[in-house]
Protein backbone atom coordinates (compact mmCIF):
# COMPACT_ATOMS: atom_id res chain seq x y z
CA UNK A 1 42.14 97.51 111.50
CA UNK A 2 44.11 93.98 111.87
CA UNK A 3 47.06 93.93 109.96
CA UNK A 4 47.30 92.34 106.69
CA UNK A 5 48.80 88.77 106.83
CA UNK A 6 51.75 88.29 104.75
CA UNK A 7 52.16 84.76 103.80
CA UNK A 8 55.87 82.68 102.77
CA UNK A 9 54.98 82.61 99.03
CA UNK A 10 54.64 86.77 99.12
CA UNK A 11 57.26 87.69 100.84
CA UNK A 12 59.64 84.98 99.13
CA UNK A 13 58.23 87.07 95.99
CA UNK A 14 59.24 90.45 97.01
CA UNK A 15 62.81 89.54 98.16
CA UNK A 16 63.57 87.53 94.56
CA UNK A 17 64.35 90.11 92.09
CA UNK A 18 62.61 89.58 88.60
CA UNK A 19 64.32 88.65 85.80
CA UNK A 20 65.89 90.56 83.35
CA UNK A 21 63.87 90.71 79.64
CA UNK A 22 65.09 88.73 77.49
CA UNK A 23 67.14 86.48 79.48
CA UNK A 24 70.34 88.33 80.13
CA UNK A 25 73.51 88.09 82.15
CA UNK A 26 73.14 88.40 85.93
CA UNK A 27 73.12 92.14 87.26
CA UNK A 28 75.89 93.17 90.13
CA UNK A 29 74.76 96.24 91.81
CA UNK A 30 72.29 97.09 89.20
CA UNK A 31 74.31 97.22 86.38
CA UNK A 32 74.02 94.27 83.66
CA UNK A 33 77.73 91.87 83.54
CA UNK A 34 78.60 91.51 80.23
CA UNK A 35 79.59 88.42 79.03
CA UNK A 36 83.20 88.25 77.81
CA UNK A 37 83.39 87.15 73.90
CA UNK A 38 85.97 86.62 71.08
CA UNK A 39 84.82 89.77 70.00
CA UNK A 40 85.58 91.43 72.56
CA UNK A 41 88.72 89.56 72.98
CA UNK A 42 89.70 90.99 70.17
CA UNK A 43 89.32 94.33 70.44
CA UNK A 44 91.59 94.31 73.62
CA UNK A 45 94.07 92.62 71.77
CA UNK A 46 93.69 95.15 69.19
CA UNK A 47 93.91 97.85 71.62
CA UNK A 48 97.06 96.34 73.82
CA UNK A 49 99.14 95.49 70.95
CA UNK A 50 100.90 98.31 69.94
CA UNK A 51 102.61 98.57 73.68
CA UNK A 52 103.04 95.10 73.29
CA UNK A 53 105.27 95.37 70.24
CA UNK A 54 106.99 98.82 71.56
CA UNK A 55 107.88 96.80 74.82
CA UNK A 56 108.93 93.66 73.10
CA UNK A 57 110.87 95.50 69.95
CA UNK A 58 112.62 98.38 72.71
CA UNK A 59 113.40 96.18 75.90
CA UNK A 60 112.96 92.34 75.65
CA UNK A 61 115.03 91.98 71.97
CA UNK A 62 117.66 94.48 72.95
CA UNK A 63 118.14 92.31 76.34
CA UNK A 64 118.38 89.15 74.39
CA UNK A 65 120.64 90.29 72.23
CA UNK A 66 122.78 91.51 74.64
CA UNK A 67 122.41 88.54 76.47
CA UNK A 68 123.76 86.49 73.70
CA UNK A 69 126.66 88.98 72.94
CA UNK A 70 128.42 88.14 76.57
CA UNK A 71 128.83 84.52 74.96
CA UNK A 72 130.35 85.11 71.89
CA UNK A 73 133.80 87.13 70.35
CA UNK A 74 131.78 90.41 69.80
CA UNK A 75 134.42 93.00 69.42
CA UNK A 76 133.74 95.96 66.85
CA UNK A 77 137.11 96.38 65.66
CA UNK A 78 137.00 92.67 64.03
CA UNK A 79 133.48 91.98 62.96
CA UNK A 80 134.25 88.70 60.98
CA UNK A 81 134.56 86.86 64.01
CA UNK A 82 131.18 86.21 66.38
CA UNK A 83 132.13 83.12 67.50
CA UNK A 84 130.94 81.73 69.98
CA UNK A 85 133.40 81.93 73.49
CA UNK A 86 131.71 80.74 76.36
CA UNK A 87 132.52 82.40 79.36
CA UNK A 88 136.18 83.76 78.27
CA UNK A 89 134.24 87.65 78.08
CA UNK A 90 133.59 86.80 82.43
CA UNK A 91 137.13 85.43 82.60
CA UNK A 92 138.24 88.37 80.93
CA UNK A 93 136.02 91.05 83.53
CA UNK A 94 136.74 89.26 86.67
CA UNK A 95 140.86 89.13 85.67
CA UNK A 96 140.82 92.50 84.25
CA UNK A 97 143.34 95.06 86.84
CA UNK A 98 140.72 97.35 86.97
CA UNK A 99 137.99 95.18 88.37
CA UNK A 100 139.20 95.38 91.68
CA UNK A 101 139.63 98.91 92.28
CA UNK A 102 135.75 99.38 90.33
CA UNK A 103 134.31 96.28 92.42
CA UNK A 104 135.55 98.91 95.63
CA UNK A 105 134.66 101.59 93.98
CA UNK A 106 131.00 100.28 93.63
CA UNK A 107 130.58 99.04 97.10
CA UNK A 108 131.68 103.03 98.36
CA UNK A 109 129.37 104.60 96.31
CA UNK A 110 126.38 102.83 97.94
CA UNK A 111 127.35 102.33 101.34
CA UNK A 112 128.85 105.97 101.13
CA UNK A 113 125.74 106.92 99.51
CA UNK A 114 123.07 105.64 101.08
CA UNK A 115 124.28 106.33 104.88
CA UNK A 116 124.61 110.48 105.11
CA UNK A 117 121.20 110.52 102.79
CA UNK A 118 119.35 108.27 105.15
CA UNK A 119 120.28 110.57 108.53
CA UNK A 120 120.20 113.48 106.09
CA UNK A 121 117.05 112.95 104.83
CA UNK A 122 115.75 111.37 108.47
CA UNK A 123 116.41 114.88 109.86
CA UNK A 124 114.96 116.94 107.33
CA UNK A 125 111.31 115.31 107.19
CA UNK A 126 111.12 115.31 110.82
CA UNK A 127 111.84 118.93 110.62
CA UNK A 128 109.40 119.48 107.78
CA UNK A 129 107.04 117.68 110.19
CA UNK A 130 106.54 120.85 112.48
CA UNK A 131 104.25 123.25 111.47
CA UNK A 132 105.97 126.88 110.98
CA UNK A 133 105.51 129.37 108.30
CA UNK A 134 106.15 129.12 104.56
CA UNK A 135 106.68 125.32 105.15
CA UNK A 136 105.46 124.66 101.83
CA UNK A 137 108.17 126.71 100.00
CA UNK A 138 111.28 125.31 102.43
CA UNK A 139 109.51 121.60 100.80
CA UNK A 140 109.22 122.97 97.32
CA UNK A 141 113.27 124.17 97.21
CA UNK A 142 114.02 120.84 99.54
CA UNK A 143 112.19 118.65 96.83
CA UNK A 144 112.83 120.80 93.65
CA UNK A 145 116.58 118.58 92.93
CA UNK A 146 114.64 115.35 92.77
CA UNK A 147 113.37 116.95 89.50
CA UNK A 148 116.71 117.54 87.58
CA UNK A 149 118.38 115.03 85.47
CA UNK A 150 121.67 113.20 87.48
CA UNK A 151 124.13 114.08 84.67
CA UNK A 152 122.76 117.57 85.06
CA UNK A 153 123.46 117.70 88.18
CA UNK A 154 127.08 116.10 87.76
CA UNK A 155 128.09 119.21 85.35
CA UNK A 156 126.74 121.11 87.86
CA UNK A 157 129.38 119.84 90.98
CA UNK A 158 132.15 119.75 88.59
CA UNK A 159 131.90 123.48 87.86
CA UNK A 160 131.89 123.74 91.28
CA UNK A 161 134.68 121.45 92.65
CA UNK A 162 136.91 123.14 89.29
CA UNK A 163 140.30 123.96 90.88
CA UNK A 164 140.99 126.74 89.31
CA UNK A 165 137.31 128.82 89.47
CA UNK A 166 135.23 126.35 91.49
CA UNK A 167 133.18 128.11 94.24
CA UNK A 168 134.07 125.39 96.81
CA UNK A 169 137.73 126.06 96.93
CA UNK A 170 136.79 129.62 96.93
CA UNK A 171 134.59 129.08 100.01
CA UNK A 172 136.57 127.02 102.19
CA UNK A 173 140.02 129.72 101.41
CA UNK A 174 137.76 132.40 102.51
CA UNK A 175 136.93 130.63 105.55
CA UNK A 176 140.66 129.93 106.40
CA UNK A 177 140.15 126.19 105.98
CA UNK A 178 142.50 125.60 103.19
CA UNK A 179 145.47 128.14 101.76
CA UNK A 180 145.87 126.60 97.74
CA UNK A 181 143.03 125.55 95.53
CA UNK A 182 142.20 121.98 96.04
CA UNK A 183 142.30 119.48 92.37
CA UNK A 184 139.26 117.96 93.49
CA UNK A 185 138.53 116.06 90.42
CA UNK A 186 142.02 115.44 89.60
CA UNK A 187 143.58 113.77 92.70
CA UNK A 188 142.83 110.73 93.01
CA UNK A 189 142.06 110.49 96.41
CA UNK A 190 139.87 113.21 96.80
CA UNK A 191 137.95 112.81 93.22
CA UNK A 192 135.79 109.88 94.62
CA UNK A 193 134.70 111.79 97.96
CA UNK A 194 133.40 114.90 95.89
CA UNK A 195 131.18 112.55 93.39
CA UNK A 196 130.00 111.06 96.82
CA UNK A 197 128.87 114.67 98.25
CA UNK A 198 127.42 115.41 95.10
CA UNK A 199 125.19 112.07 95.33
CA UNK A 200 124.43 113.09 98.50
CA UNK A 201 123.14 116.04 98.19
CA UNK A 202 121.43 114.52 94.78
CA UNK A 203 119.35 111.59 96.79
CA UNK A 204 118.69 113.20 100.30
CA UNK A 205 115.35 114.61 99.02
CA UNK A 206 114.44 111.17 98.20
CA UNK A 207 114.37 109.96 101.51
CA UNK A 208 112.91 113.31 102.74
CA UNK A 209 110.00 112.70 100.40
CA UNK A 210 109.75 109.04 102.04
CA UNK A 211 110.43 109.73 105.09
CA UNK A 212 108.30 112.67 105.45
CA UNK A 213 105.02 110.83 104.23
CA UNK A 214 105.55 108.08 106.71
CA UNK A 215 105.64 110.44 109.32
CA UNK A 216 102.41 112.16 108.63
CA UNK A 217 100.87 108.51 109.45
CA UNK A 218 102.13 108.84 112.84
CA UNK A 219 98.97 109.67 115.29
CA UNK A 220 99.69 112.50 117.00
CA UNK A 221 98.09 110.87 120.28
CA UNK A 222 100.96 108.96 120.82
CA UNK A 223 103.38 111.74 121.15
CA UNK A 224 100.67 112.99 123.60
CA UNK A 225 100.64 110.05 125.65
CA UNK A 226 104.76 109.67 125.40
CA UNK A 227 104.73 113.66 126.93
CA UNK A 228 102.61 112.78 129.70
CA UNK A 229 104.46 109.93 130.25
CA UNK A 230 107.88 112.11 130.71
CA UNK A 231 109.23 111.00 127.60
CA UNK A 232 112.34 112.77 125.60
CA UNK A 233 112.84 113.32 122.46
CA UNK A 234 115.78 111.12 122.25
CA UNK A 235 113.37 107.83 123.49
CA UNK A 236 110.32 109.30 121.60
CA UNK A 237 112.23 108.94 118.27
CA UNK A 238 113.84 105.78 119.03
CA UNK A 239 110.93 104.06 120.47
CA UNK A 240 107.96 105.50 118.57
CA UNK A 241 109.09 107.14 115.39
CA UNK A 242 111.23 104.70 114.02
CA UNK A 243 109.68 101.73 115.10
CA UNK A 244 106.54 103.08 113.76
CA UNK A 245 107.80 103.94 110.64
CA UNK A 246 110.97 101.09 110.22
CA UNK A 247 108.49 98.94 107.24
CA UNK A 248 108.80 102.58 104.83
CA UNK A 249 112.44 102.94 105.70
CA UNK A 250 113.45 99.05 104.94
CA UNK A 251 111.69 99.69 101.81
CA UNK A 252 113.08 103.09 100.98
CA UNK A 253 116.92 101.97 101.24
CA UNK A 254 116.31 98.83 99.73
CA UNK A 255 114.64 100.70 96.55
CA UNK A 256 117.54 103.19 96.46
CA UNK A 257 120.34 100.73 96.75
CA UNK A 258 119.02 99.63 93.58
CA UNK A 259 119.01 102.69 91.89
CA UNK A 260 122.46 103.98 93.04
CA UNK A 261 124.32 100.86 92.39
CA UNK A 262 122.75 101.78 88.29
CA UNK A 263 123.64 105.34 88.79
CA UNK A 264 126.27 106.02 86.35
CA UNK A 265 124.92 109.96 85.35
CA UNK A 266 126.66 111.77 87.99
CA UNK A 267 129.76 110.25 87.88
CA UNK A 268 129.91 110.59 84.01
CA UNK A 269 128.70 114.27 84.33
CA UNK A 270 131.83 115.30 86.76
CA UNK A 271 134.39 112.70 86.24
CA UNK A 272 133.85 110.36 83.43
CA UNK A 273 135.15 107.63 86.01
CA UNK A 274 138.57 109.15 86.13
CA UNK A 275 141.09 110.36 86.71
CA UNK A 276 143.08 107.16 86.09
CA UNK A 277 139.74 105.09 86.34
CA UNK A 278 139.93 105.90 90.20
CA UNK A 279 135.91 107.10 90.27
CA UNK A 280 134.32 104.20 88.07
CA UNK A 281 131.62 102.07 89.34
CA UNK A 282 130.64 99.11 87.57
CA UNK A 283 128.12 100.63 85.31
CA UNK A 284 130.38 103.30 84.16
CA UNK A 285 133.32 101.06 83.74
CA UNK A 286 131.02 99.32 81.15
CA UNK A 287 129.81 102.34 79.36
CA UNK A 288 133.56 102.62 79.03
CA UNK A 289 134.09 99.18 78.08
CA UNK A 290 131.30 99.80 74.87
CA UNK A 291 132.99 102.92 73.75
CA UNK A 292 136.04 101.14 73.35
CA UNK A 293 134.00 98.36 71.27
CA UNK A 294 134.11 95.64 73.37
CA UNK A 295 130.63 94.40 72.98
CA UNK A 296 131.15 90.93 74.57
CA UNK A 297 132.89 91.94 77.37
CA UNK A 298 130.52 94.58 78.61
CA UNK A 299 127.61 92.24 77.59
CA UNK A 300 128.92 90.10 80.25
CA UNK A 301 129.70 92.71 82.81
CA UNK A 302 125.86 94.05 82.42
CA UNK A 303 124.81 90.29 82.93
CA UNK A 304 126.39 90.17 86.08
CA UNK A 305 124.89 93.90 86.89
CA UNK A 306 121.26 92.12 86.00
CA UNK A 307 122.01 89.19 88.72
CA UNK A 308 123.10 91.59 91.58
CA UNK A 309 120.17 94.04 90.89
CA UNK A 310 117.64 90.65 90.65
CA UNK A 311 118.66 89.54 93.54
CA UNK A 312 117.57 92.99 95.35
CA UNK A 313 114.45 92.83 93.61
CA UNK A 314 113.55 89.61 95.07
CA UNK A 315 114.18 91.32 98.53
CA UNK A 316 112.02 94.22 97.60
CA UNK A 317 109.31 92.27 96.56
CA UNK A 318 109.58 89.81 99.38
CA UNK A 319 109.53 93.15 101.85
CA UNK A 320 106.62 94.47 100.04
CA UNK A 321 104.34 91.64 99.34
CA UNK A 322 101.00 91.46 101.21
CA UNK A 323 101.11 88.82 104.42
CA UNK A 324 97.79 87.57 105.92
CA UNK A 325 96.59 89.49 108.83
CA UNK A 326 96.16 86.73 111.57
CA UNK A 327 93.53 87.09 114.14
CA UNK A 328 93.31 85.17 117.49
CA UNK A 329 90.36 83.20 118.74
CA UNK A 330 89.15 84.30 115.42
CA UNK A 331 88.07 80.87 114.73
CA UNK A 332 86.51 79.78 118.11
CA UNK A 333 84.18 82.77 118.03
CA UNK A 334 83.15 82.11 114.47
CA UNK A 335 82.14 78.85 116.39
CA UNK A 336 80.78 79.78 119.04
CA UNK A 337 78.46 82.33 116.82
């Protein structure tokens, strides 16, 4: 039998879908759009309001009242005088005789930080990377101190760095290294060094965490072809690991300068930034600074905290944002097709 003749008007039929009863909104993958109303509005307003006022009432006034504070005579042993100052509560931070030993203090405890838990951490998720038995409990007990609160863990170190009972002098006499009990948290010279090991030890599983994911993304063929082509392990790592994986790491010690140079816990939990304010940073020096009343000066000091950390997040958000994937000759074949 000839086959049936279709003509334009039928098929331009079949391909137009019919419309909806009763003249609705336009479907999108078979499901009706509905049309956004005041009603509706509404209800999501309804519905996003309470966070709205928890946020605003808990963060945003709290900041602007603080804000306002570093400007004006806010001390809580005269509260008859506000008045307004100016800038005499920066005058008074940035002349203060401790600033200079916290301002070196702060700039240790992130450089001193962030070093030994990068190659730390480095080395421990590309040994996690191998495949060996019970891998999955050596991650569990590597990532279990990520879960414990930092001032936890600061009462924790000072128990053990304790002159008299602490298990670290007690290990390094019975290995011959030292003959008295060291005053760890006492001296100042060696107080800083044992909140930095505790840190240490504290933030390494964050960059194993990191580091470790970013290494599972690595295809395994080009370790194969880096083998075949002779390659060591020294010029594998530095010339496919890292460069492979040097976005995540940008990104991880970027986000965890952030958090260290607002990591007071630790230090408050072992040393409560002394002795002799020889172990405050500048977040624990202004703790300090609130318990003694001064509202106005640590306003101001926590203003200047806000700057340092905004300007970070600007780098963190430039690093992370998306860029444009740019394709070449991807507009002469679109003409040429």
């Amino acid at each position: 039998m000839p086959a049936a003749s279709t003509t334009p008007s039928s098929t331009s039929k079949s391909r137009t879908a019919p419309p909806s009863r009763g003249g609705g909104a336009p479907r999108e993958g078979g499901r009706r759009r509905r049309e956004f109303t005041t009603r509706r509005g509404l209800v999501i307003a309804a519905f996003m309001a309470p966070a709205a006022v928890f946020v605003a009432v808990f963060t945003y006034y709290p900041m602007i009242a603080g804000s306002q504070m570093a400007f004006r005579n806010w001390n809580l042993t005269d509260l008859t005088d506000t008045s307004w100052v100016g800038l005499r509560n920066f005058r008074d931070v940035f002349t203060d005789p401790a600033w200079g030993t916290v301002l070196g203090n702060t700039a240790l405890w992130v450089v001193g930080s962030i070093v030994p838990q990068l190659v730390i951490g480095f080395a421990i998720a590309l040994w996690l990377r191998r495949r060996f038995r019970f891998r999955g409990l050596y991650q569990a007990l590597i990532f279990f101190p990520w879960a414990i609160s930092g001032f936890l863990i600061g009462i924790l170190f000072r128990w053990l760095f304790n002159s008299e009972f602490g298990v670290v002098n007690d290990l390094l006499q019975k290995a011959g290294l030292i003959d008295e009990p060291i005053a760890w948290l006492a001296d100042p010279q060696t107080a800083m060094i044992a909140v930095l090991i505790a840190n240490v030890w504290y933030g390494v599983t964050f960059f194993a965490i990191m580091i470790l994911a970013a290494l599972q993304s690595i295809p395994d063929e080009l370790y194969e072809a880096a083998a075949i082509d002779g390659a060591g392990k020294a010029r594998t790592l530095f010339q496919i690991t890292i460069p492979y994986i040097r976005v995540t790491l940008a990104l991880t010690v970027l986000l965890r300068v952030i958090w260290i140079f607002n990591f007071p816990d630790l230090i408050f939990g072992m040393t409560g930034g002394g002795p002799n304010d020889e172990t405050h940073i500048v977040t624990t020096w202004m703790i300090k600074i609130t318990q003694q009343g001064d509202y106005g000066k640590a306003s101001a000091l926590g203003l200047l905290v806000v700057a340092v950390l905004l300007v970070f997040a600007v780098f963190f958000l430039l690093a992370t944002r998306e860029r444009p994937v740019r394709t070449r000759g991807a507009g002469k074949r679109g003409m040429r097709s």
